[in-house]
Protein backbone atom coordinates (compact mmCIF):
# COMPACT_ATOMS: atom_id res chain seq x y z
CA UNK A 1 86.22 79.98 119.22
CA UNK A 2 83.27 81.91 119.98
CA UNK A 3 83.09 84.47 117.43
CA UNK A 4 83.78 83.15 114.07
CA UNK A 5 83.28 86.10 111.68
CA UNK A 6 84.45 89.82 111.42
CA UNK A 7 82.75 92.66 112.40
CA UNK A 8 83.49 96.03 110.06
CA UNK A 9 81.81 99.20 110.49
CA UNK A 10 82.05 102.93 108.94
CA UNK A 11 84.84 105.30 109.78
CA UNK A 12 84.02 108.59 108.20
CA UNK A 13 88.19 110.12 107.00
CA UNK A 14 88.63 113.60 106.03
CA UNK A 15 86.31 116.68 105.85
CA UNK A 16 83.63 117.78 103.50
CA UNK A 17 84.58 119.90 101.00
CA UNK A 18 83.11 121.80 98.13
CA UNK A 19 84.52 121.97 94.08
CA UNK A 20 84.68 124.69 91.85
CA UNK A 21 80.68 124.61 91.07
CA UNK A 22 80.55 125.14 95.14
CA UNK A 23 78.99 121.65 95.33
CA UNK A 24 79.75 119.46 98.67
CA UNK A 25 82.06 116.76 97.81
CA UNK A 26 81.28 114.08 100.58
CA UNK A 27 83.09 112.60 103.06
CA UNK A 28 85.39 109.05 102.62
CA UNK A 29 83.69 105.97 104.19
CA UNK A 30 86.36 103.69 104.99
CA UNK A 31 85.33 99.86 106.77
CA UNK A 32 87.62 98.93 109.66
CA UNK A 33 87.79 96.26 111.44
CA UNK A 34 85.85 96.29 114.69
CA UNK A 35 86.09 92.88 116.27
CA UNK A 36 85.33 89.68 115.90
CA UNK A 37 81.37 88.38 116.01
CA UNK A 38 78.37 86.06 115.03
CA UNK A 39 75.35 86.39 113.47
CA UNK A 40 72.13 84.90 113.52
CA UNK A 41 69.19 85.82 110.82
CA UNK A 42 65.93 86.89 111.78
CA UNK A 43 63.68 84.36 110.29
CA UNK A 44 60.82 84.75 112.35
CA UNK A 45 60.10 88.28 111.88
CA UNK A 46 60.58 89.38 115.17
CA UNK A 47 61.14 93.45 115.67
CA UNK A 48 62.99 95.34 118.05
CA UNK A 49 62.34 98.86 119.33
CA UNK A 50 64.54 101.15 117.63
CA UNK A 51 65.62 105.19 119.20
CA UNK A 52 62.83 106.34 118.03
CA UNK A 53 60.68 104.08 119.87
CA UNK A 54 59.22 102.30 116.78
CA UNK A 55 59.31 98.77 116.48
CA UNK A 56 61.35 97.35 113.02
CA UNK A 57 61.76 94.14 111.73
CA UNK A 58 65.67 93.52 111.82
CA UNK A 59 67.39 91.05 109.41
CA UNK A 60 69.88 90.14 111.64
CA UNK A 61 71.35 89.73 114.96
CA UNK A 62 75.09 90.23 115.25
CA UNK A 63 76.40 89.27 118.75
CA UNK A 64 80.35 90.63 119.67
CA UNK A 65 82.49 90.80 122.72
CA UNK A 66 81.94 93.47 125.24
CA UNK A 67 85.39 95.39 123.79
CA UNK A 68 83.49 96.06 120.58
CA UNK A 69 83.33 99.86 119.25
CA UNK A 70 80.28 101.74 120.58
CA UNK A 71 78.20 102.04 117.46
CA UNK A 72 75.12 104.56 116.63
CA UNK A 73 72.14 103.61 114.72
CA UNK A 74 72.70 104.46 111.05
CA UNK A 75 76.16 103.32 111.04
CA UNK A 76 77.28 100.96 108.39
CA UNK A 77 78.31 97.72 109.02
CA UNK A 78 79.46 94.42 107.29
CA UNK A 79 80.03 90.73 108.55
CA UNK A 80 82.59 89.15 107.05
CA UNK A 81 83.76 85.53 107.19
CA UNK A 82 87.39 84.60 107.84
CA UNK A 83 87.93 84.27 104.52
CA UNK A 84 87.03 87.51 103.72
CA UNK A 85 83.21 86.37 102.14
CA UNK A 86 80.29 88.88 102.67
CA UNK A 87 77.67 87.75 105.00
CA UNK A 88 75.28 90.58 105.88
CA UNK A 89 75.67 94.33 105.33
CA UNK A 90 73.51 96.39 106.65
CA UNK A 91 72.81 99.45 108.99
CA UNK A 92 72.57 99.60 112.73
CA UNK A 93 69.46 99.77 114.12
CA UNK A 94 70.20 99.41 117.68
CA UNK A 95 73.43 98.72 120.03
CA UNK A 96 73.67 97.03 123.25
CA UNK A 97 76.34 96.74 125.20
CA UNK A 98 75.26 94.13 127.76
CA UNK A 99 77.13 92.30 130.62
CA UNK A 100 78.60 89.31 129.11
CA UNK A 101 78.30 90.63 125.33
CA UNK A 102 77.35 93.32 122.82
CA UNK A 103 74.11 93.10 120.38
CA UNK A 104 73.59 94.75 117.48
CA UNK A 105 70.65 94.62 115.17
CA UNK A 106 70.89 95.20 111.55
């Protein structure tokens, strides 16, 4: 198998609302599944250029099948072992969806 851990990113349910104060009450993040993946950890310190055009250091690189879920920098994302163990969480700071695979760094 050639992805051996879960992808999980952030799927924003319901609207915003406000209480009685007239304060926003936020939105529910849920995690769902995305697909399955792999990641490697940056421990070189190399950076990639994010949409801004700045270069960032990334803590790691999460590789997935080409069916994986468009994602936007920003969005929320865990990898997850099969048995359900935290491996990285972190935010996306760029997503490629390339021939034979999908990148994303965190």
């Amino acid at each position: 198998m050639r992805y051996h851990n879960k992808l999980y990113f952030s799927s924003i349910t319901g609207d915003s609302s406000r209480d009685e104060s007239g304060n926003f009450i936020p939105k529910v993040v849920d995690l769902v599944f995305g697909c399955y993946c792999r990641d490697e950890s940056n421990s070189s310190g190399r950076k990639v250029t994010n949409g801004e055009g700045s270069h960032v250091e990334y803590t790691s690189l999460v590789y997935a099948p080409q069916d994986c879920p468009n994602l936007n920098a920003g969005d929320l994302v865990e990898v997850k072992d099969v048995q359900g163990a935290l491996r990285i969480r972190g935010t996306v700071l760029r997503f490629s969806k390339d021939r034979y695979n999908c990148r994303i760094w965190l």
